[in-house]
C-alpha atoms as a PDB file:
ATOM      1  CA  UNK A   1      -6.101  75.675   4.065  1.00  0.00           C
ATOM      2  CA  UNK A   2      -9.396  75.229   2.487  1.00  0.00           C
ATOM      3  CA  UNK A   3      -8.503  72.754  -0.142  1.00  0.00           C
ATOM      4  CA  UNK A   4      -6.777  70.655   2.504  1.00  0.00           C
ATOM      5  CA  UNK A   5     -10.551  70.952   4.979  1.00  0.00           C
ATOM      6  CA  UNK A   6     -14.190  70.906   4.761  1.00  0.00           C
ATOM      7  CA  UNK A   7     -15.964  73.059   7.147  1.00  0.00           C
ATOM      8  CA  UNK A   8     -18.422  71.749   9.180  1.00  0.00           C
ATOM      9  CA  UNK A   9     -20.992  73.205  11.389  1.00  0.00           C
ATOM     10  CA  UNK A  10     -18.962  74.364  14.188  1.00  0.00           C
ATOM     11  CA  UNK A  11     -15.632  73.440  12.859  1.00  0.00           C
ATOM     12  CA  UNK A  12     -12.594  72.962  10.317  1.00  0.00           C
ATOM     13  CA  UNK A  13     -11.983  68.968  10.143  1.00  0.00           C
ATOM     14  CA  UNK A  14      -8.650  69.094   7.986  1.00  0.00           C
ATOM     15  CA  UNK A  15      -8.099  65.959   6.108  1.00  0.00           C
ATOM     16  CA  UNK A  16      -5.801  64.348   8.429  1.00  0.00           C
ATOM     17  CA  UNK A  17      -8.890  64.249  10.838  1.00  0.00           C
ATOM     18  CA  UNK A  18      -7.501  66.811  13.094  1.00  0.00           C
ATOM     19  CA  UNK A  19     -10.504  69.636  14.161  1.00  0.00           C
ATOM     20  CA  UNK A  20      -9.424  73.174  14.088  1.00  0.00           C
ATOM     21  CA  UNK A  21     -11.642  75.303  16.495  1.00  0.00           C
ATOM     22  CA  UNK A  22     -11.557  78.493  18.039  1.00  0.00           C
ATOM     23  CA  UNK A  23     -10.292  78.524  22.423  1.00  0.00           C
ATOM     24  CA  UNK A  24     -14.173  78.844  23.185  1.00  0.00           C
ATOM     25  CA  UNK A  25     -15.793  75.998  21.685  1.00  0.00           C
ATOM     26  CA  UNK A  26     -13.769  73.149  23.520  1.00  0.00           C
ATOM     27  CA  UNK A  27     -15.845  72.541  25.838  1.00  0.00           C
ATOM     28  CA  UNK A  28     -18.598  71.640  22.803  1.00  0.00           C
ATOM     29  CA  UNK A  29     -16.444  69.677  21.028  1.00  0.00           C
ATOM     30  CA  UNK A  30     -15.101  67.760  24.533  1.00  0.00           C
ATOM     31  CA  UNK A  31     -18.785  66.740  25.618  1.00  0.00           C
ATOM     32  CA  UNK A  32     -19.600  65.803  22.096  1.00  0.00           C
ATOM     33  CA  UNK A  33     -16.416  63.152  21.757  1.00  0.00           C
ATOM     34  CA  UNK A  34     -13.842  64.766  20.007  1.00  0.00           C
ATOM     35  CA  UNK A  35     -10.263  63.676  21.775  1.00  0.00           C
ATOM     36  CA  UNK A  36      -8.438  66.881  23.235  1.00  0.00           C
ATOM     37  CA  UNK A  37      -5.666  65.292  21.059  1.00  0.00           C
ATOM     38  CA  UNK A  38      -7.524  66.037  17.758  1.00  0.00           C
ATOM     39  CA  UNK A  39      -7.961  69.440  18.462  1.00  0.00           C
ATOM     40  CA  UNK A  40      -5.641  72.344  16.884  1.00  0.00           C
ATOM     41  CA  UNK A  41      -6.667  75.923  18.391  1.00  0.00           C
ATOM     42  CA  UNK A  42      -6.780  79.288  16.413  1.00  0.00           C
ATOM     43  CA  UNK A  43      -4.953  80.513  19.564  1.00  0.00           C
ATOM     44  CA  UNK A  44      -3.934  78.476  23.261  1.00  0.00           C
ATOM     45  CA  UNK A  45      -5.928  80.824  25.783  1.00  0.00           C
ATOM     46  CA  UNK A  46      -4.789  80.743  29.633  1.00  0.00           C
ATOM     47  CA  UNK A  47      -7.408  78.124  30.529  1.00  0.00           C
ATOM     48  CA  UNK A  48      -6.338  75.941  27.949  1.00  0.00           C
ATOM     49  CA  UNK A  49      -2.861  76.502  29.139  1.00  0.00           C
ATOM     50  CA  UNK A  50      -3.839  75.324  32.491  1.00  0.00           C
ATOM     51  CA  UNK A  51      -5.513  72.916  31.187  1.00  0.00           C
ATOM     52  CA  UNK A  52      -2.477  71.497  29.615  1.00  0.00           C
ATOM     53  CA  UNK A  53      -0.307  71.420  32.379  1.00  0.00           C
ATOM     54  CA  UNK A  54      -2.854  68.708  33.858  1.00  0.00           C
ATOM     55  CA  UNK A  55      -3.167  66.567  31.570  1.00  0.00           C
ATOM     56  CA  UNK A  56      -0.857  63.497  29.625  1.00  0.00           C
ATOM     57  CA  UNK A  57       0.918  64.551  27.098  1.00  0.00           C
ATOM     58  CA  UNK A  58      -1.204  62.860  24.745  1.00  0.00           C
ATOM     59  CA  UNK A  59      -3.936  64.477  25.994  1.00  0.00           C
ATOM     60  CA  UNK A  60      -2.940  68.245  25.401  1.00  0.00           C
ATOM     61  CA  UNK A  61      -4.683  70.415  23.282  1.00  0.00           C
ATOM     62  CA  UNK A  62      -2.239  72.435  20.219  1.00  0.00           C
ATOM     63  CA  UNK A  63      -2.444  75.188  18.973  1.00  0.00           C
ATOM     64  CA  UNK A  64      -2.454  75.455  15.024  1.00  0.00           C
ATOM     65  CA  UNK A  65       1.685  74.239  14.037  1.00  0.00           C
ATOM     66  CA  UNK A  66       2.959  74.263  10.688  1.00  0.00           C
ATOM     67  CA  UNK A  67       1.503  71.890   8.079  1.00  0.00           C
ATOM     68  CA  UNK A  68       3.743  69.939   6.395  1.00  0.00           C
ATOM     69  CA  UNK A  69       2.120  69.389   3.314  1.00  0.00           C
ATOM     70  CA  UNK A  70       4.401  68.959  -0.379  1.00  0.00           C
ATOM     71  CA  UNK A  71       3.193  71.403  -2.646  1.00  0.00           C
ATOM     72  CA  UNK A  72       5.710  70.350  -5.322  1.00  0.00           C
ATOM     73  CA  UNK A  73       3.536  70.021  -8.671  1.00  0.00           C
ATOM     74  CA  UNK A  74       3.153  66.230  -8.953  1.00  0.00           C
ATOM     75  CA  UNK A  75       2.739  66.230 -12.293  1.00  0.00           C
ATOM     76  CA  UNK A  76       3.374  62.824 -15.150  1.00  0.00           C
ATOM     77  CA  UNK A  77       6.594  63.603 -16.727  1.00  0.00           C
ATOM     78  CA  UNK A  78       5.404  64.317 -20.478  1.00  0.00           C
ATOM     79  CA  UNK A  79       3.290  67.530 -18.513  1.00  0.00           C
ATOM     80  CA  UNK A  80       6.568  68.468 -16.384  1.00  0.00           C
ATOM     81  CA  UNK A  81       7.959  68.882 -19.638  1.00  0.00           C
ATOM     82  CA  UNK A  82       5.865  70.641 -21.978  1.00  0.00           C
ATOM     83  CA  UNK A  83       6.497  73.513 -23.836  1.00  0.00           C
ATOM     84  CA  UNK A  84       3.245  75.559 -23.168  1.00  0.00           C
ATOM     85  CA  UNK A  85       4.201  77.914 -26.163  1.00  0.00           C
ATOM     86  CA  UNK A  86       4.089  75.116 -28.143  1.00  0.00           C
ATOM     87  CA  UNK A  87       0.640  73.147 -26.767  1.00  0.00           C
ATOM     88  CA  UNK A  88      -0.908  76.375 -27.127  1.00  0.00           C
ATOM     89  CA  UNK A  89       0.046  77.077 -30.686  1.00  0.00           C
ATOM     90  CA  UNK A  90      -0.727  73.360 -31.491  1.00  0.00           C
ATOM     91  CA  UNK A  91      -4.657  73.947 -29.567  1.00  0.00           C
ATOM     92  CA  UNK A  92      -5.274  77.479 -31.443  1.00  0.00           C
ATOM     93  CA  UNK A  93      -3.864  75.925 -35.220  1.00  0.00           C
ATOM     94  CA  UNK A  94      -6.554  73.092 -34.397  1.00  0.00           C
ATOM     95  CA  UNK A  95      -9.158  75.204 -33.280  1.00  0.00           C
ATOM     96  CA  UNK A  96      -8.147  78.221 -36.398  1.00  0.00           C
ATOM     97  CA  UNK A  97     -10.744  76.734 -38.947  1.00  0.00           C
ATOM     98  CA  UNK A  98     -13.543  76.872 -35.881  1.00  0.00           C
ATOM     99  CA  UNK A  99     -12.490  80.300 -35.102  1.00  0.00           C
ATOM    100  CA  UNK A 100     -11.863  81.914 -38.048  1.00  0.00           C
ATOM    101  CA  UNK A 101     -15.593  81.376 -39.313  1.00  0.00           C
ATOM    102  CA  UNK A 102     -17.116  82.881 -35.672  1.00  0.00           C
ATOM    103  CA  UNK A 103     -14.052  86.177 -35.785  1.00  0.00           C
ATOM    104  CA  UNK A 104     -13.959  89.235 -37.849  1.00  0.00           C
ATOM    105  CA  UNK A 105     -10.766  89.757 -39.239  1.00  0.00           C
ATOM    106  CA  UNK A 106     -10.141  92.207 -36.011  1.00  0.00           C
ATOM    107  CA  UNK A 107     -10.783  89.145 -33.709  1.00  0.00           C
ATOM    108  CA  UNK A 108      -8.513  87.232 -35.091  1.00  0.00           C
ATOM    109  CA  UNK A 109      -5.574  89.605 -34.931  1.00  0.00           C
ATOM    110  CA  UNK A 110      -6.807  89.946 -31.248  1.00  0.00           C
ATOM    111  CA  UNK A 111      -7.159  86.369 -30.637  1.00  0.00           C
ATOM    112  CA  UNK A 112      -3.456  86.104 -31.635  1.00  0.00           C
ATOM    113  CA  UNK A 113      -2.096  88.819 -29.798  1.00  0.00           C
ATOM    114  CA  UNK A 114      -4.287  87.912 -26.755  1.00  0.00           C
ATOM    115  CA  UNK A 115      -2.582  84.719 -26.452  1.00  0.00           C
ATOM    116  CA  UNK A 116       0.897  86.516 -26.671  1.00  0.00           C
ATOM    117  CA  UNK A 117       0.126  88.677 -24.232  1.00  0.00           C
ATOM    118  CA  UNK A 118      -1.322  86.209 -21.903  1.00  0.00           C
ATOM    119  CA  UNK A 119       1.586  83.640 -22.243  1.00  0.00           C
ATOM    120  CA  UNK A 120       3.783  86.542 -21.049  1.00  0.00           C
ATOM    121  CA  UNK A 121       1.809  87.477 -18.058  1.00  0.00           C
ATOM    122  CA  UNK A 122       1.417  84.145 -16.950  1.00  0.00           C
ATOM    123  CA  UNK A 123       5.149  83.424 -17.165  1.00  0.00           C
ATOM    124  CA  UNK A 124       5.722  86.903 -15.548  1.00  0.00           C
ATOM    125  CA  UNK A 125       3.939  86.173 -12.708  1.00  0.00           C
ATOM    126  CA  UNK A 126       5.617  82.215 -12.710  1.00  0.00           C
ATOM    127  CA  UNK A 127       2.331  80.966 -13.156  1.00  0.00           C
ATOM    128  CA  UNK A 128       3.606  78.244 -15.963  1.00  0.00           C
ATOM    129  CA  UNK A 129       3.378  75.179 -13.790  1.00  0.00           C
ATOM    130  CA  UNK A 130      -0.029  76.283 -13.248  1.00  0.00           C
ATOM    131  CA  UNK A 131      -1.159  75.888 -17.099  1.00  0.00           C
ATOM    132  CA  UNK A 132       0.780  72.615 -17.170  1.00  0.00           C
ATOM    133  CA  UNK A 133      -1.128  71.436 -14.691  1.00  0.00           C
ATOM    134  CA  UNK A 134      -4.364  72.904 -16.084  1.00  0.00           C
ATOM    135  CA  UNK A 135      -3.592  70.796 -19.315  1.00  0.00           C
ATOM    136  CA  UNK A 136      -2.919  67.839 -17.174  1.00  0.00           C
ATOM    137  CA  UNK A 137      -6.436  68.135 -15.307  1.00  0.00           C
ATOM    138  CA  UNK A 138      -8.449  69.091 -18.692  1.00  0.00           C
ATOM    139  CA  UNK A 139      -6.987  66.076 -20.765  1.00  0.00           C
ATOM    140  CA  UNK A 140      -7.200  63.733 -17.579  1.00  0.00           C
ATOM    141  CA  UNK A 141     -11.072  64.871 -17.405  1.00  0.00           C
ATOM    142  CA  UNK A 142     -11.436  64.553 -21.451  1.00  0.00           C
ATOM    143  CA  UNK A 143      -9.651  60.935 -21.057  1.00  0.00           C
ATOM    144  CA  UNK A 144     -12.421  59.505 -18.205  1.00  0.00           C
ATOM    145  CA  UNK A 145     -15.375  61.629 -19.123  1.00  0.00           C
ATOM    146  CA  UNK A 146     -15.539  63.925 -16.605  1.00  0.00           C
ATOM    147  CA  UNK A 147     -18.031  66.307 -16.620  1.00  0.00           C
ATOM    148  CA  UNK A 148     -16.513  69.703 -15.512  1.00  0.00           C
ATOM    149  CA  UNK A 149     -18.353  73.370 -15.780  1.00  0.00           C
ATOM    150  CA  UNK A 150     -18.532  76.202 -18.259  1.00  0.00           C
ATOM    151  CA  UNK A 151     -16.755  78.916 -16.895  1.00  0.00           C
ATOM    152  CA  UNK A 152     -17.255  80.899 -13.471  1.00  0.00           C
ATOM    153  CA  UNK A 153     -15.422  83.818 -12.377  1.00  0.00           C
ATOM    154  CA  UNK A 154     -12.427  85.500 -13.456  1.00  0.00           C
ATOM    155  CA  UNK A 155     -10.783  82.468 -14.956  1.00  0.00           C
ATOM    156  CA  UNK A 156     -13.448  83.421 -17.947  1.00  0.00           C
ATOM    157  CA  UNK A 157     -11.633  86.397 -18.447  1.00  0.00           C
ATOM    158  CA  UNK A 158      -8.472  83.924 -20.219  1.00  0.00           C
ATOM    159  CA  UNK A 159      -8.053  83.255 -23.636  1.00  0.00           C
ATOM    160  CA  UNK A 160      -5.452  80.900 -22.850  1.00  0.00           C
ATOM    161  CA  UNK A 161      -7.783  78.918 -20.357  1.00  0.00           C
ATOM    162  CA  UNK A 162     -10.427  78.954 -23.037  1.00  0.00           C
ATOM    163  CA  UNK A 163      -8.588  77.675 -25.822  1.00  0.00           C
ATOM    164  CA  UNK A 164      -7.337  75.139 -23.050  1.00  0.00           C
ATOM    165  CA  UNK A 165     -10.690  74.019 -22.771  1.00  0.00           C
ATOM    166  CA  UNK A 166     -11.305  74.743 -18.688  1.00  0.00           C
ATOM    167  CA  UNK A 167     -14.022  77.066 -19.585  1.00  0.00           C
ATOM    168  CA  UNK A 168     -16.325  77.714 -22.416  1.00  0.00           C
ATOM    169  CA  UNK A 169     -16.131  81.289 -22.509  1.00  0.00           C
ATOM    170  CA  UNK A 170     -14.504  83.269 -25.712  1.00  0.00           C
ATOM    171  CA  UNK A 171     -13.410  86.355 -24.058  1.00  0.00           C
ATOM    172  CA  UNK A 172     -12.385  87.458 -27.340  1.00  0.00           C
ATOM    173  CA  UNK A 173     -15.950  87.116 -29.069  1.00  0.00           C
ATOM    174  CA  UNK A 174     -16.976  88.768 -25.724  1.00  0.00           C
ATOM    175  CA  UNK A 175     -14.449  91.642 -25.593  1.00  0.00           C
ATOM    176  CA  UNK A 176     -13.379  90.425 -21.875  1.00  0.00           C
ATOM    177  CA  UNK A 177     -10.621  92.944 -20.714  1.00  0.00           C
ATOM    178  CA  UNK A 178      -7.515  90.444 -20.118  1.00  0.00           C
ATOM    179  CA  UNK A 179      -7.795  92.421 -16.764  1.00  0.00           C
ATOM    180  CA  UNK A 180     -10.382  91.073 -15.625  1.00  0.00           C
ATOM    181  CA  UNK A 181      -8.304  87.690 -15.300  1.00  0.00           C
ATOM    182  CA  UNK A 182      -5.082  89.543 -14.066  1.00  0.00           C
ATOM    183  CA  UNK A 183      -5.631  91.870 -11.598  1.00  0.00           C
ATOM    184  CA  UNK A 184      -3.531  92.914  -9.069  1.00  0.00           C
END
């Protein structure tokens, strides 16, 4: 829900301008404009049942429905498509001279069986549409110049991710436990 809202002082305002409050600030949000219509409730209380029963139908206040949002990847068809084994090969044989000077020999057997080992756990977990659209995103930023960060949280913990070029952080170089990415 919080990719879909912005959270406001006293309030949710979901991006289909609808207000999603909690039974006892109503009142507030009545004497400050917002249309009984445009509210969604964490939970319809007796008053507001009452209430409801009084008032037009277009004038009752709802309690929080299902949200019919389409969370089908919406992806262009050449990233619907591609073979992540193969884009990631193709990144890390680009990126091999670059490497190879910064890894011990021991790195660069990691390195290698990092990304096996990742590429597994992300398809175990059906988590392959994800890195599709990862790639997507990072070569749509790349293409416009779009200035995105260098790393934060967890997500530094990924190999694949890093070679991918979300973050800037070599968790191989750094010894980052893959676990620290995929914990349960």
């Amino acid at each position: 829900m919080k990719s879909l809202s912005v959270d406001l002082e006293d309030r949710i305002l979901r991006f289909d301008g609808v207000s999603i409050i909690s039974p006892e600030e109503v009142v507030a949000a009545l004497l400050r404009g917002v249309k009984p219509s445009e509210l969604r409730l964490t939970h319809i209380t007796p008053d507001i049942e009452l209430f409801n029963q009084n008032v037009d139908d277009q004038l009752k206040v709802q309690g929080i429905g299902p949200i019919n949002i389409n969370f089908e990847w919406q992806l262009p068809p050449y990233y619907q498509q591609l073979d992540i084994y193969a884009k990631i090969g193709e990144i890390y044989e680009k990126r091999t001279e670059e490497l190879y000077a910064e890894y011990s020999q021991q790195q660069y057997d990691a390195s290698l069986e990092r990304i096996v080992a990742e590429l597994a756990e992300f398809e175990r977990r059906g988590m392959v549409e994800l890195l599709r659209t990862i790639i997507y995103i990072v070569d749509t930023f790349r293409e416009k110049g779009v200035v995105w960060g260098v790393g934060r949280g967890s997500s530094c913990a990924s190999y694949v991710l890093f070679l991918i070029g979300l973050h800037c952080v070599d968790c191989v170089k750094f010894e980052i436990p893959l676990t620290e990415f995929f914990h349960d």
